[in-house]
N, C-alpha and C. Protein backbone atom coordinates (compact mmCIF):
# COMPACT_ATOMS: atom_id res chain seq x y z
N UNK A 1 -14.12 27.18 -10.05
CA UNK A 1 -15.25 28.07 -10.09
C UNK A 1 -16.40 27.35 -10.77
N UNK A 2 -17.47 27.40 -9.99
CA UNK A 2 -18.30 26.47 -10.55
C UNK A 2 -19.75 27.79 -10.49
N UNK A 3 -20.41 28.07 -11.81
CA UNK A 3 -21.53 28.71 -11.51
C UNK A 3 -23.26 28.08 -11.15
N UNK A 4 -23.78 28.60 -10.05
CA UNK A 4 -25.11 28.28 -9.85
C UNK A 4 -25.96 28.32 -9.96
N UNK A 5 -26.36 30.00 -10.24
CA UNK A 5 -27.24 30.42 -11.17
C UNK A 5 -27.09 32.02 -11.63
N UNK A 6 -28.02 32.04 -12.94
CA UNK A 6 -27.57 33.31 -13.46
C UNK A 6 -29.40 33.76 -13.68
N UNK A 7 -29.31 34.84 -13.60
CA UNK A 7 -30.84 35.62 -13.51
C UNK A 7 -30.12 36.58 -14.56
N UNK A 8 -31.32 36.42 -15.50
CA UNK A 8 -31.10 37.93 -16.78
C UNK A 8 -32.77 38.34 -16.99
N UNK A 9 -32.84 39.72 -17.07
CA UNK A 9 -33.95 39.98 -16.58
C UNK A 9 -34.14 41.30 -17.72
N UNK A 10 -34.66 41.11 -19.26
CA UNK A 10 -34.56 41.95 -20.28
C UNK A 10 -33.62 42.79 -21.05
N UNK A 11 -32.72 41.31 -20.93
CA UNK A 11 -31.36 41.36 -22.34
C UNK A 11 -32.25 40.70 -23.06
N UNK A 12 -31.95 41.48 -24.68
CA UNK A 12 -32.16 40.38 -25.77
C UNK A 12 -33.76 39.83 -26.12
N UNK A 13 -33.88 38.76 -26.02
CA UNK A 13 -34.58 38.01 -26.26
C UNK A 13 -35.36 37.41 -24.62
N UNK A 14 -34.93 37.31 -23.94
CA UNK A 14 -34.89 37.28 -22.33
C UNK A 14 -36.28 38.58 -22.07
N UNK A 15 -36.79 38.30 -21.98
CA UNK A 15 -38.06 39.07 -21.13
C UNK A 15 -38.71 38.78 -19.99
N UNK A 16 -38.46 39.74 -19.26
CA UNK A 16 -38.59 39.35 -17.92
C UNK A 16 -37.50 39.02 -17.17
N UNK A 17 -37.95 38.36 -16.07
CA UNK A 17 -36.77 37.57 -15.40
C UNK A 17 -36.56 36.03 -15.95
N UNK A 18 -35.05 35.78 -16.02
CA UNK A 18 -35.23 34.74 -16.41
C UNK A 18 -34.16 34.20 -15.46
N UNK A 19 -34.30 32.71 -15.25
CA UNK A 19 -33.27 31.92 -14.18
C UNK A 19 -32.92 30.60 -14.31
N UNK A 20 -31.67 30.45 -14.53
CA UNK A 20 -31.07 29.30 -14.45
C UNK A 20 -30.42 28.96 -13.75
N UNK A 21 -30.32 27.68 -13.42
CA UNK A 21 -30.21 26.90 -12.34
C UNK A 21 -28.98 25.90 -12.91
N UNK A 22 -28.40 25.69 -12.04
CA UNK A 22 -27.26 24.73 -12.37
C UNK A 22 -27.03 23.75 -11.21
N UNK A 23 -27.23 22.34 -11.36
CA UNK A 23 -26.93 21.95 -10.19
C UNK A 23 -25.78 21.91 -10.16
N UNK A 24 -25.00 21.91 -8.74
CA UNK A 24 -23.56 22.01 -8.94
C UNK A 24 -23.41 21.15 -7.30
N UNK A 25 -24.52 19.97 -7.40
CA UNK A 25 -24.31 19.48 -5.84
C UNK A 25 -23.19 18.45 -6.48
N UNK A 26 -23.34 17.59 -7.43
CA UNK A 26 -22.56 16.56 -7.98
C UNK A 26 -21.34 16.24 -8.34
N UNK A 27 -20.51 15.94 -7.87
CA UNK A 27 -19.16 16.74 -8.38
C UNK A 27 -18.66 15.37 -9.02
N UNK A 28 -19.32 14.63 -9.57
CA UNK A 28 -18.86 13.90 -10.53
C UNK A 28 -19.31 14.80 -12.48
N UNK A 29 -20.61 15.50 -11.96
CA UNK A 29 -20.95 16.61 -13.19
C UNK A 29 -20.26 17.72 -13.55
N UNK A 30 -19.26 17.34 -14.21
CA UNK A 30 -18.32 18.71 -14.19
C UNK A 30 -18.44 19.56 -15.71
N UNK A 31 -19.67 18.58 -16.58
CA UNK A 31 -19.76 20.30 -17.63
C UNK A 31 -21.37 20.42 -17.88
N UNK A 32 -21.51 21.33 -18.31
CA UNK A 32 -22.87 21.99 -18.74
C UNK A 32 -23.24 22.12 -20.07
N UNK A 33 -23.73 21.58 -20.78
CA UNK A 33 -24.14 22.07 -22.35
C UNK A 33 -25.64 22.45 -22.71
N UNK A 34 -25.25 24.01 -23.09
CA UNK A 34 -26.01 25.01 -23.54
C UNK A 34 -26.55 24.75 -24.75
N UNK A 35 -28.19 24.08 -25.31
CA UNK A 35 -28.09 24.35 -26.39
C UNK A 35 -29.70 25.02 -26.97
N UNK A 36 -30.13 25.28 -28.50
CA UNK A 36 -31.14 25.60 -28.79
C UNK A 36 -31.03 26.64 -30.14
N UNK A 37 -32.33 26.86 -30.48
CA UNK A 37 -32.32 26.98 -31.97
C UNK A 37 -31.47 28.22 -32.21
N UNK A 38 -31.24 28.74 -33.39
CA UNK A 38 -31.09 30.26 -33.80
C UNK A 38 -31.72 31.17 -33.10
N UNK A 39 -31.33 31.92 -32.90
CA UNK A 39 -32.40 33.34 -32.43
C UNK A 39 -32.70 32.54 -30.66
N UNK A 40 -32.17 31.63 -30.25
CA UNK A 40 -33.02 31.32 -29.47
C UNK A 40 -32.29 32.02 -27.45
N UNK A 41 -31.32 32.41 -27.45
CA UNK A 41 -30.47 33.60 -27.00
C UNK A 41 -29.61 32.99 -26.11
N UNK A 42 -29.08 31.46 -26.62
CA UNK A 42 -27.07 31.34 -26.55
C UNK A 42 -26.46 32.55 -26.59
N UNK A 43 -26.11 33.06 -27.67
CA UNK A 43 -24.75 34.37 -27.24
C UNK A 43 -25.35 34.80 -26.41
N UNK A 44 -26.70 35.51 -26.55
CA UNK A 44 -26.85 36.39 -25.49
C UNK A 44 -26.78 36.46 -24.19
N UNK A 45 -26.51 34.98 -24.01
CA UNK A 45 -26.69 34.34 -22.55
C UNK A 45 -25.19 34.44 -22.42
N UNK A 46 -24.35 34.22 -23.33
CA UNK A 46 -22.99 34.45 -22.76
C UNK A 46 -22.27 35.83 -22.82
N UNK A 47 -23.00 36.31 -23.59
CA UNK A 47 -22.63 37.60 -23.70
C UNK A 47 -23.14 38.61 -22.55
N UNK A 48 -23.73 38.08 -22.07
CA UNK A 48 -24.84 38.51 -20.17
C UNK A 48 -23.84 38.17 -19.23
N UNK A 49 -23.07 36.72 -19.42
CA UNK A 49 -22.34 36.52 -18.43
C UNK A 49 -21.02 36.98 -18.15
N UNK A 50 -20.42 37.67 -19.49
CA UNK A 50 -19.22 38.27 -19.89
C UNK A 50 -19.74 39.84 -19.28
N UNK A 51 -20.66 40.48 -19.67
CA UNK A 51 -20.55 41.82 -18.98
C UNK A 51 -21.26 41.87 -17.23
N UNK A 52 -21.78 40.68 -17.04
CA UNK A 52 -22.41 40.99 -15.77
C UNK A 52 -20.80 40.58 -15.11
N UNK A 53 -19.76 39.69 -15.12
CA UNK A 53 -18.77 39.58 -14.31
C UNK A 53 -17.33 40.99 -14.81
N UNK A 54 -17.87 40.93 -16.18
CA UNK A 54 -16.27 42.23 -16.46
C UNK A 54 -16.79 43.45 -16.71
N UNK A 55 -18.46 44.01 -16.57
CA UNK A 55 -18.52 45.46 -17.03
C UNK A 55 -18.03 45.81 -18.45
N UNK A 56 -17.66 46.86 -18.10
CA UNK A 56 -17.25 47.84 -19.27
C UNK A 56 -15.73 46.92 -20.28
N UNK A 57 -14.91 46.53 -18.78
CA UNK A 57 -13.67 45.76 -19.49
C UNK A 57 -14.16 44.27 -20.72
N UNK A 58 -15.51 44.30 -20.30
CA UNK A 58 -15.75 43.01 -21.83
C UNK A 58 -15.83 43.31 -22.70
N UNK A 59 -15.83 45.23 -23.04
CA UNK A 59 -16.14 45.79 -24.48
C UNK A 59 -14.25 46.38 -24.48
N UNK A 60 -13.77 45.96 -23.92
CA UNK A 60 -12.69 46.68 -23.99
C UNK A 60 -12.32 48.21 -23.66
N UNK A 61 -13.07 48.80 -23.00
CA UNK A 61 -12.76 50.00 -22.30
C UNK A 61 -12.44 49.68 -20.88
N UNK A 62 -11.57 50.89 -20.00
CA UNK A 62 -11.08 50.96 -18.51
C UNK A 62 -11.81 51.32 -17.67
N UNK A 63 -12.88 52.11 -18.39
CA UNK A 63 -14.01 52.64 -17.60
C UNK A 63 -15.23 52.85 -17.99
N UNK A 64 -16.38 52.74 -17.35
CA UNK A 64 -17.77 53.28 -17.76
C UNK A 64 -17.71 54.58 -19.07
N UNK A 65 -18.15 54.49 -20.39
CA UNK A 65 -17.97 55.73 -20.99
C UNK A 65 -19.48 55.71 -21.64
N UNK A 66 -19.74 56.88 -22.56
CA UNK A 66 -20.57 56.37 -23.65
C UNK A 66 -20.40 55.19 -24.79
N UNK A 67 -19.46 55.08 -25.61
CA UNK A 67 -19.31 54.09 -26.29
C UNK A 67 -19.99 52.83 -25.34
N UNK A 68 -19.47 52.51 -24.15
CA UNK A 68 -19.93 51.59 -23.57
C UNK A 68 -21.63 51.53 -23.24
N UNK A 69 -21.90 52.61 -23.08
CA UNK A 69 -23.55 52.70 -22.78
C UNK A 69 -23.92 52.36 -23.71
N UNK A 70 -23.69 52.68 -24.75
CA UNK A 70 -24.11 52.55 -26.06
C UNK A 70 -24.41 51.15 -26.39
N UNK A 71 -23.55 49.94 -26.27
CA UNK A 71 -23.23 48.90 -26.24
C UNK A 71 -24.45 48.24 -25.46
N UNK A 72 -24.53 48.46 -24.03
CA UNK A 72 -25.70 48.17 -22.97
C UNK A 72 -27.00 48.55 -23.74
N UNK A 73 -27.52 49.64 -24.32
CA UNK A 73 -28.80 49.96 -24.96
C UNK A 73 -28.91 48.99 -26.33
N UNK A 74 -27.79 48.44 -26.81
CA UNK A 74 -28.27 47.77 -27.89
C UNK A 74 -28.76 46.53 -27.13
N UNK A 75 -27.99 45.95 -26.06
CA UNK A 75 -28.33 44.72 -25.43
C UNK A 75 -29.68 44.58 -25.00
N UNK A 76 -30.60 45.51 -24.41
CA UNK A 76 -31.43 45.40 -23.40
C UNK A 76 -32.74 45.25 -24.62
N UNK A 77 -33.77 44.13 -24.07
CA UNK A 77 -34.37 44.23 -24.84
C UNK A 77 -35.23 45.24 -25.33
N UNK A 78 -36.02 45.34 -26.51
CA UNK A 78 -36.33 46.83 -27.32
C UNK A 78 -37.90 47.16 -26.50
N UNK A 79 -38.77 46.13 -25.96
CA UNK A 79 -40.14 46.60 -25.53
C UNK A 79 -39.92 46.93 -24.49
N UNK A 80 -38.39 46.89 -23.30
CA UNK A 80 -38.25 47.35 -22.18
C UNK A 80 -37.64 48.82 -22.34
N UNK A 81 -36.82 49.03 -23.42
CA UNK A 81 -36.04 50.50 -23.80
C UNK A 81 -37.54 51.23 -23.83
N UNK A 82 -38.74 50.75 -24.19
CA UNK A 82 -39.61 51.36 -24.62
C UNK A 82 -40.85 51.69 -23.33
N UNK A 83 -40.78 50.70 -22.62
CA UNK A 83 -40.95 51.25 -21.10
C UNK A 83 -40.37 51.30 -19.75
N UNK A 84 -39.97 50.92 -19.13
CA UNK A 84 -39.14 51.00 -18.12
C UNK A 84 -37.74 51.50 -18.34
N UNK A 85 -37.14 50.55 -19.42
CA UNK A 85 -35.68 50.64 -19.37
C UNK A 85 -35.07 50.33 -18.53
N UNK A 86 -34.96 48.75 -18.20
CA UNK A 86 -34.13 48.78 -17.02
C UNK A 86 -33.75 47.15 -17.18
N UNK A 87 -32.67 46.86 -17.12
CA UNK A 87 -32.27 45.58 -17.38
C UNK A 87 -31.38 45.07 -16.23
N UNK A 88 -31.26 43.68 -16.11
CA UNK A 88 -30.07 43.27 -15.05
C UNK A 88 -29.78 41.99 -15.29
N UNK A 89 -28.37 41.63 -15.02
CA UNK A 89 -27.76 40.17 -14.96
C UNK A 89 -27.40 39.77 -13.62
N UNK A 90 -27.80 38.97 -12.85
CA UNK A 90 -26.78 38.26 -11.83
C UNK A 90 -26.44 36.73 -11.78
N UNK A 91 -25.20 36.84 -10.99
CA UNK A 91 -24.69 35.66 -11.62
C UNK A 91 -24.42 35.03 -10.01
N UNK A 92 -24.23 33.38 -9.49
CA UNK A 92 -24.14 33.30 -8.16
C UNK A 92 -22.52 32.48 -8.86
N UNK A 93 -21.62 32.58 -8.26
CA UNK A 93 -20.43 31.69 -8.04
C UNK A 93 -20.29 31.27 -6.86
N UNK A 94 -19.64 29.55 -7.39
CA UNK A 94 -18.71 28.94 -5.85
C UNK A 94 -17.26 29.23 -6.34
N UNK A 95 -16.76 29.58 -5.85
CA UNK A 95 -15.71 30.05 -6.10
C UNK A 95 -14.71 29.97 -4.98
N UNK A 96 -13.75 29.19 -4.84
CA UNK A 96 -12.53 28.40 -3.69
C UNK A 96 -11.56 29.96 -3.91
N UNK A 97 -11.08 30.19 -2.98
CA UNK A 97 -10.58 32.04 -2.87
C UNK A 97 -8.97 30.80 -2.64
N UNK A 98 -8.65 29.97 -2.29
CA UNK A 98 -7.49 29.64 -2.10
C UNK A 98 -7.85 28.59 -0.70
N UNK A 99 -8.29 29.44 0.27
CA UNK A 99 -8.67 28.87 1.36
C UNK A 99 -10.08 27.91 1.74
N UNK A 100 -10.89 28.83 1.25
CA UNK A 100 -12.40 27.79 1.32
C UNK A 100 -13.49 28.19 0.01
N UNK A 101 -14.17 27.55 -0.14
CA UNK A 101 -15.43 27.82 -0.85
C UNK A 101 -16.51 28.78 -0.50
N UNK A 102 -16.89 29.93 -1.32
CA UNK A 102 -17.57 31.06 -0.89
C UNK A 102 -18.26 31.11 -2.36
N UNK A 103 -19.49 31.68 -1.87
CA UNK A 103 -20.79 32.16 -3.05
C UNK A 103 -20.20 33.55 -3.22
N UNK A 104 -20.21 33.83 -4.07
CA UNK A 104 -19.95 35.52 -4.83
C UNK A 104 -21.06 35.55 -5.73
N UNK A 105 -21.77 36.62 -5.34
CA UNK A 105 -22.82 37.12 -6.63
C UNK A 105 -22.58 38.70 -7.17
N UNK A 106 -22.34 38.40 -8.21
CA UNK A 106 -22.35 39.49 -9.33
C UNK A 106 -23.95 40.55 -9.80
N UNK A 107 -23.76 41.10 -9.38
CA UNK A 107 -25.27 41.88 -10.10
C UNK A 107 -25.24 43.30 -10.02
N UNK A 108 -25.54 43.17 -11.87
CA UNK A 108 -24.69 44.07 -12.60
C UNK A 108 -26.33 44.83 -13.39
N UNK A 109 -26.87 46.21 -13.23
CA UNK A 109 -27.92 46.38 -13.53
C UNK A 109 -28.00 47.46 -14.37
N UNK A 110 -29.33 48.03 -15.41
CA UNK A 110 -28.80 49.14 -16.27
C UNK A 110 -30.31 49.81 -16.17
N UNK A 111 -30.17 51.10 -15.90
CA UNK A 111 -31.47 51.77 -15.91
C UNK A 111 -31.46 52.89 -17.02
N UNK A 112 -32.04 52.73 -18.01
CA UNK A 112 -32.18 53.96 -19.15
C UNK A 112 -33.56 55.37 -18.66
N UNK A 113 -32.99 56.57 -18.54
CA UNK A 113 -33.81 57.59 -18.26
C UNK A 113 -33.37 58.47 -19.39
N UNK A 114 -34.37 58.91 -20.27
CA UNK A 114 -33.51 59.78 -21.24
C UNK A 114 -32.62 59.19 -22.39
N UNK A 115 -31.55 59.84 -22.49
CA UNK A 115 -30.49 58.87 -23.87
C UNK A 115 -29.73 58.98 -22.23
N UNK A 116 -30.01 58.52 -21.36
CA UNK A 116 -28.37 58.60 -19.97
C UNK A 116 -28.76 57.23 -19.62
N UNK A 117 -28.10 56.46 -19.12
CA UNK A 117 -28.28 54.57 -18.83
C UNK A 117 -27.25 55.16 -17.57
N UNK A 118 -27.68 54.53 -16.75
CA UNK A 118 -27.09 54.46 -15.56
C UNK A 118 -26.63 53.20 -15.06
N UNK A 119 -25.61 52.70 -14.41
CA UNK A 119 -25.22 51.50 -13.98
C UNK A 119 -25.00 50.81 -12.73
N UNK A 120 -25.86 50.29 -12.32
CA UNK A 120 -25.01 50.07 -10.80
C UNK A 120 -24.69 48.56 -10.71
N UNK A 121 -23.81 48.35 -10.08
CA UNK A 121 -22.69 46.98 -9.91
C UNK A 121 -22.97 46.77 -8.12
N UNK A 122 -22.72 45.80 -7.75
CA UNK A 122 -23.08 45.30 -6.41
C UNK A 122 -22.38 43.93 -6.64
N UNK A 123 -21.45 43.45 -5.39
CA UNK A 123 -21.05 42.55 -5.06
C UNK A 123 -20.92 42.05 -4.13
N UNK A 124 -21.38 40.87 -3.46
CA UNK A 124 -21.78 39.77 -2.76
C UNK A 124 -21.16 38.65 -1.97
N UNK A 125 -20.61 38.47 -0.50
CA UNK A 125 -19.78 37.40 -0.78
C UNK A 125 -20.12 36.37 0.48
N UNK A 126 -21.28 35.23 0.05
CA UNK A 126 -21.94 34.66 1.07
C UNK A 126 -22.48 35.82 1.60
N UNK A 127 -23.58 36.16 0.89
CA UNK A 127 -24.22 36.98 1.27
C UNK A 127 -24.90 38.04 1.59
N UNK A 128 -23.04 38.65 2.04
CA UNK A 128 -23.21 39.81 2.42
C UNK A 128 -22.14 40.74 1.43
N UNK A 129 -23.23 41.95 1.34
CA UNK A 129 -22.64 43.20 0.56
C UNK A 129 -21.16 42.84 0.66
N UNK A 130 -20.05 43.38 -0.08
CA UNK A 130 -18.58 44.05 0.24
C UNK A 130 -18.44 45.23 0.01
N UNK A 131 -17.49 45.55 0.76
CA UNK A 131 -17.12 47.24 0.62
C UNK A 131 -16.52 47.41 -0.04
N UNK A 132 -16.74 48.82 -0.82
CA UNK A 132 -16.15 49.39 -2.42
C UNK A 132 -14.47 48.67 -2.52
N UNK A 133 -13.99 48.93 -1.31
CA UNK A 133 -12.21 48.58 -1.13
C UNK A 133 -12.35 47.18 -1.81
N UNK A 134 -13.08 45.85 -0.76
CA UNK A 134 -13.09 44.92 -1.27
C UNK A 134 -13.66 44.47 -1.86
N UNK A 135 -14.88 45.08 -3.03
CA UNK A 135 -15.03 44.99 -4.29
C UNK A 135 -14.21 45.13 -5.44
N UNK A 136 -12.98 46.15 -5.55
CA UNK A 136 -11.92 46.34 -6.09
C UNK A 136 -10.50 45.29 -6.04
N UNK A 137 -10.37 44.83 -5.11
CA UNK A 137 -9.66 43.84 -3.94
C UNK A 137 -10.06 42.59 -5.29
N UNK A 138 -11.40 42.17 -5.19
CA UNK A 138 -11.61 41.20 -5.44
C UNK A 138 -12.07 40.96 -7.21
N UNK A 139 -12.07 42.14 -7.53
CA UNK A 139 -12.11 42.15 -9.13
C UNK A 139 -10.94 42.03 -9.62
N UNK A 140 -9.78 43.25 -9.05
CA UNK A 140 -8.27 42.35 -9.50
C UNK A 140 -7.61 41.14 -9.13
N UNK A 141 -8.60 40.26 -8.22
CA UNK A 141 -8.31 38.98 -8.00
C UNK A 141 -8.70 38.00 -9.30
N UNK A 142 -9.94 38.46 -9.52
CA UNK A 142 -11.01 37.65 -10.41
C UNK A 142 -10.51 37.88 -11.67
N UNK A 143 -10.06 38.68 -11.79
CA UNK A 143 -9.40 39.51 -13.61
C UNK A 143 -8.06 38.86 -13.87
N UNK A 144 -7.11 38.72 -12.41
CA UNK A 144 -6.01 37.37 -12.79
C UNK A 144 -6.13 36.13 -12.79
N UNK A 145 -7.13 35.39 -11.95
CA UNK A 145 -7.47 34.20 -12.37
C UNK A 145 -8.46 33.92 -13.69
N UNK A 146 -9.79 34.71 -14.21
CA UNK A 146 -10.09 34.65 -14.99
C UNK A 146 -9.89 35.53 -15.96
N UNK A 147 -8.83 35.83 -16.69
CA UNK A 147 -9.27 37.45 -17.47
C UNK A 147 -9.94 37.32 -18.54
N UNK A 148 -10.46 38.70 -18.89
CA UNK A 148 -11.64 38.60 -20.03
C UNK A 148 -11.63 38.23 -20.94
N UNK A 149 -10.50 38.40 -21.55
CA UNK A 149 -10.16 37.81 -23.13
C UNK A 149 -10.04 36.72 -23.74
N UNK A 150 -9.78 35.88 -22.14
CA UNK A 150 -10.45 34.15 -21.67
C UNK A 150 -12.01 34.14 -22.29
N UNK A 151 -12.74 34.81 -21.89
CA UNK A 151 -14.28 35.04 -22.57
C UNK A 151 -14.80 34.57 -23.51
N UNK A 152 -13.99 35.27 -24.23
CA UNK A 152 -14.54 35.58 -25.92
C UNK A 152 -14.27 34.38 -26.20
């Protein structure tokens, strides 16, 4: 699994859209090092990439709850809670399924109306949408090859 790029778009410190790029044509380049000052938004960047691929399961809950919303409103940055409210991570993977190499994109978004944050998840594969079945299909695929606790 090699990632390509990740768009975070008012987590944190992150304002706006933001996008990184990874080349991943080289396959003699096999690591990436992340670096930069304090405050300068490392965790947050991994902590974007932990809930945009596991949701709710990176805080350790089974399902969407409050506790978990809760969690999302601390993330999103504070001048967007204050107008829009609306944050998002996506992430592009190459990712070899066993058989061939396929792009999967993750994009994982949070809209605050009120104290209610709403969530919507969308998944991608070369391309094109998947259906709820094989969105499910392919998260308990992704959760045994990578599981979350791998993450942290």
């Amino acid at each position: 699994m090699k990632i390509k790029t990740i768009k975070i778009k008012n987590i944190g410190p992150y304002i706006g859209e933001n996008v990184i790029n990874f080349d991943i044509s080289d396959k003699t380049k096999r690591m990436v090092l992340i670096g930069g000052k304090n405050g300068a938004g490392k965790t947050t960047l991994f902590s974007a990439i932990k809930i945009c691929l596991y949701g709710c399961v990176a805080y350790g809950y089974e399902a969407n709850n409050s506790k978990y919303y809760e969690e999302i409103v601390k993330i999103i940055n504070t001048n967007e809670k204050l107008q829009n409210g609306e944050a998002e991570v996506s992430i592009e993977l190459l990712l070899d399924d066993g058989k061939d190499n396929h792009i999967y994109k993750f994009d994982r978004g949070w809209k605050i109306k009120g104290k209610k944050v709403f969530e919507n998840f969308k998944l991608s594969k070369d391309g094109e949408f998947v259906s709820e079945t094989e969105k499910s299909d392919f998260e308990s695929f992704f959760f045994q090859i990578i599981p979350p606790y791998i993450v942290k």
